[in-house]
Protein backbone atom coordinates (compact mmCIF):
# COMPACT_ATOMS: atom_id res chain seq x y z
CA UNK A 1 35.95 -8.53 1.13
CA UNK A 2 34.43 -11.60 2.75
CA UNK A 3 33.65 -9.74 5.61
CA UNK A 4 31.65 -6.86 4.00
CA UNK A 5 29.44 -9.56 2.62
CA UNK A 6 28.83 -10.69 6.32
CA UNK A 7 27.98 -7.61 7.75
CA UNK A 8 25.62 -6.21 5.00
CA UNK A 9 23.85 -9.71 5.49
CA UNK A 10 23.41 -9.21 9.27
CA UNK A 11 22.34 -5.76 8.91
CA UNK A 12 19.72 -7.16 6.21
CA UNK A 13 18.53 -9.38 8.63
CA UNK A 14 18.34 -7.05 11.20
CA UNK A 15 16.27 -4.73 8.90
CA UNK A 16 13.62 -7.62 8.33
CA UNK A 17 13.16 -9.15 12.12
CA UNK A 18 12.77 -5.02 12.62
CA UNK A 19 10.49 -4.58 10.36
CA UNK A 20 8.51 -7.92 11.57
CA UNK A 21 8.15 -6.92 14.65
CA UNK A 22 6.75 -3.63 13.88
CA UNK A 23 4.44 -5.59 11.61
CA UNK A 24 3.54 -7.93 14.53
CA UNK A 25 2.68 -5.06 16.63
CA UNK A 26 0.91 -2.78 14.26
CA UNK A 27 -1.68 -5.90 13.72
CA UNK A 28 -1.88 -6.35 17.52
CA UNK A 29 -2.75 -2.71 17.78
CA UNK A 30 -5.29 -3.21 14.57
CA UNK A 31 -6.80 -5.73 16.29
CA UNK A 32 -7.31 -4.04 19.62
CA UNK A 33 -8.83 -0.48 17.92
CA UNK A 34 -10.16 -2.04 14.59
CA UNK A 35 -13.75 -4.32 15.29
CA UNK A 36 -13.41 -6.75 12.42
CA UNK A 37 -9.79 -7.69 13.09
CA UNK A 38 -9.61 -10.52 14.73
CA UNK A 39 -6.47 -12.87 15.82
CA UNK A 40 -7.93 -15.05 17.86
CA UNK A 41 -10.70 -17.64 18.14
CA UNK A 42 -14.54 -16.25 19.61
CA UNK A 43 -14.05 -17.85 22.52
CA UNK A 44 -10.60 -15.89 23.46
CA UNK A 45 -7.19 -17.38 23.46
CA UNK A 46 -4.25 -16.63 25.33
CA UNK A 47 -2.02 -13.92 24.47
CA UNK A 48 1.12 -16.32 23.52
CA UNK A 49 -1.27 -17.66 20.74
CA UNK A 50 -2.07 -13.91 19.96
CA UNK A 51 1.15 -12.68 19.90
CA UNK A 52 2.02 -15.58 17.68
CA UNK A 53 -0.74 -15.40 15.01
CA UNK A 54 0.07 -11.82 14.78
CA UNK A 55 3.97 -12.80 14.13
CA UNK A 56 2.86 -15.57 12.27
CA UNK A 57 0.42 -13.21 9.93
CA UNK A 58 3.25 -10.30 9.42
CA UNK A 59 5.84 -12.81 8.14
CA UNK A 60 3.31 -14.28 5.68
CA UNK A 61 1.84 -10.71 4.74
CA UNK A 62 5.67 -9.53 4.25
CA UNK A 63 6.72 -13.01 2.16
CA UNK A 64 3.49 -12.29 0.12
CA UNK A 65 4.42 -8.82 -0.53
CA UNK A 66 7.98 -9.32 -1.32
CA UNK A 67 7.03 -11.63 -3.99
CA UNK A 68 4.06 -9.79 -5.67
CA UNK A 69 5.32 -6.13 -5.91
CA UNK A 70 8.55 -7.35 -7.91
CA UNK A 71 5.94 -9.03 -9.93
CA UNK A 72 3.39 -6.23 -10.21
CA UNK A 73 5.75 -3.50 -10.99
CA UNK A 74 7.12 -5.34 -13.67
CA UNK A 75 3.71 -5.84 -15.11
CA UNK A 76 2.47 -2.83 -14.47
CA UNK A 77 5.70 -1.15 -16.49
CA UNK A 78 3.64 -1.83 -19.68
CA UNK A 79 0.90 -0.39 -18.28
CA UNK A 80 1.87 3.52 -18.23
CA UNK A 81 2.71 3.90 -22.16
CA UNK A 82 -0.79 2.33 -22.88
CA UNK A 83 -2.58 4.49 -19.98
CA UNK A 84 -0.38 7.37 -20.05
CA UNK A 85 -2.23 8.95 -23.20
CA UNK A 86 -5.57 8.15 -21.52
CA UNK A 87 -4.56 9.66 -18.26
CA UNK A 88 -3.71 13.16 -19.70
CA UNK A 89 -7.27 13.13 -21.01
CA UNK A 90 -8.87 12.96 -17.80
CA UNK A 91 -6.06 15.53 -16.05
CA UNK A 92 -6.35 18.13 -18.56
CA UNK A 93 -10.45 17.41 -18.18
CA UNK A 94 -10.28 17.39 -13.95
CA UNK A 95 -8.28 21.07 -14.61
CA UNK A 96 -10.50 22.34 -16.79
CA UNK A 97 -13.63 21.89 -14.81
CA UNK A 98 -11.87 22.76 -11.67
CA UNK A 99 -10.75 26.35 -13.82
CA UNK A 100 -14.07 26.37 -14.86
CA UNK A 101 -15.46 26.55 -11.32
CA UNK A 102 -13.19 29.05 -10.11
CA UNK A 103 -13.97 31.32 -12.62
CA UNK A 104 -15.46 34.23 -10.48
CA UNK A 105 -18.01 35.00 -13.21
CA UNK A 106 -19.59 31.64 -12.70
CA UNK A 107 -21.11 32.10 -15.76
CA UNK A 108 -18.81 29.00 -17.39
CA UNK A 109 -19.50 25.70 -16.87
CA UNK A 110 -18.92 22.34 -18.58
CA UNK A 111 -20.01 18.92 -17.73
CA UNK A 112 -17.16 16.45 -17.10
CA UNK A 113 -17.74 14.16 -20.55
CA UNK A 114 -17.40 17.29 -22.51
CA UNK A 115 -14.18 18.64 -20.13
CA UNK A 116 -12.48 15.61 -21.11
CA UNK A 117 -13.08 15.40 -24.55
């Protein structure tokens, strides 16, 4: 039993150093395509310190995330029986005035206040 432990902790480890270095790399290719992401200093650094700010960003991105979405799920779990009345409003609205506008007469129209109400 001991031993199941063992390997299902490897293989979680395994999953996260995986998915850091895909992290790591995605950012280094960000970086290289995407103008205002930067990882190093104006006046260029070498690409050890590159590589490394890019590792070092990925882990801290993934730490961050691991902690918050727990957190934000859980907080937004309240959220859907307060919203969820709202939010068939403004469906049944958004497929009215979309029915509306496919009507081939186009003689029907609506304006989106009075679709939703």
């Amino acid at each position: 039993m001991g031993q199941g432990r063992w390997r299902r902790a490897v293989s979680q480890a395994g999953r996260s150093v995986a998915v850091w270095g895909v992290s790591t790399v995605t950012m280094l290719v960000l970086a290289g395509i995407l103008p205002d992401f930067r990882l190093q200093s104006p006046d260029g650094d070498s690409a050890t310190t590159i590589a490394v700010t890019a590792a070092a960003g990925a882990g801290v991105f993934g730490v961050l995330s691991a902690l918050a979405w727990p957190l934000l799920v859980r907080l937004l779990l309240l959220v859907p029986a307060l919203v969820l009345g709202l939010l068939v409003f403004f469906l049944n609205g958004s497929l009215l005035l979309l029915a509306l506008r496919l009507n081939p007469s186009g003689q029907s129209e609506a304006a989106p206040e009075t679709a939703v109400i």
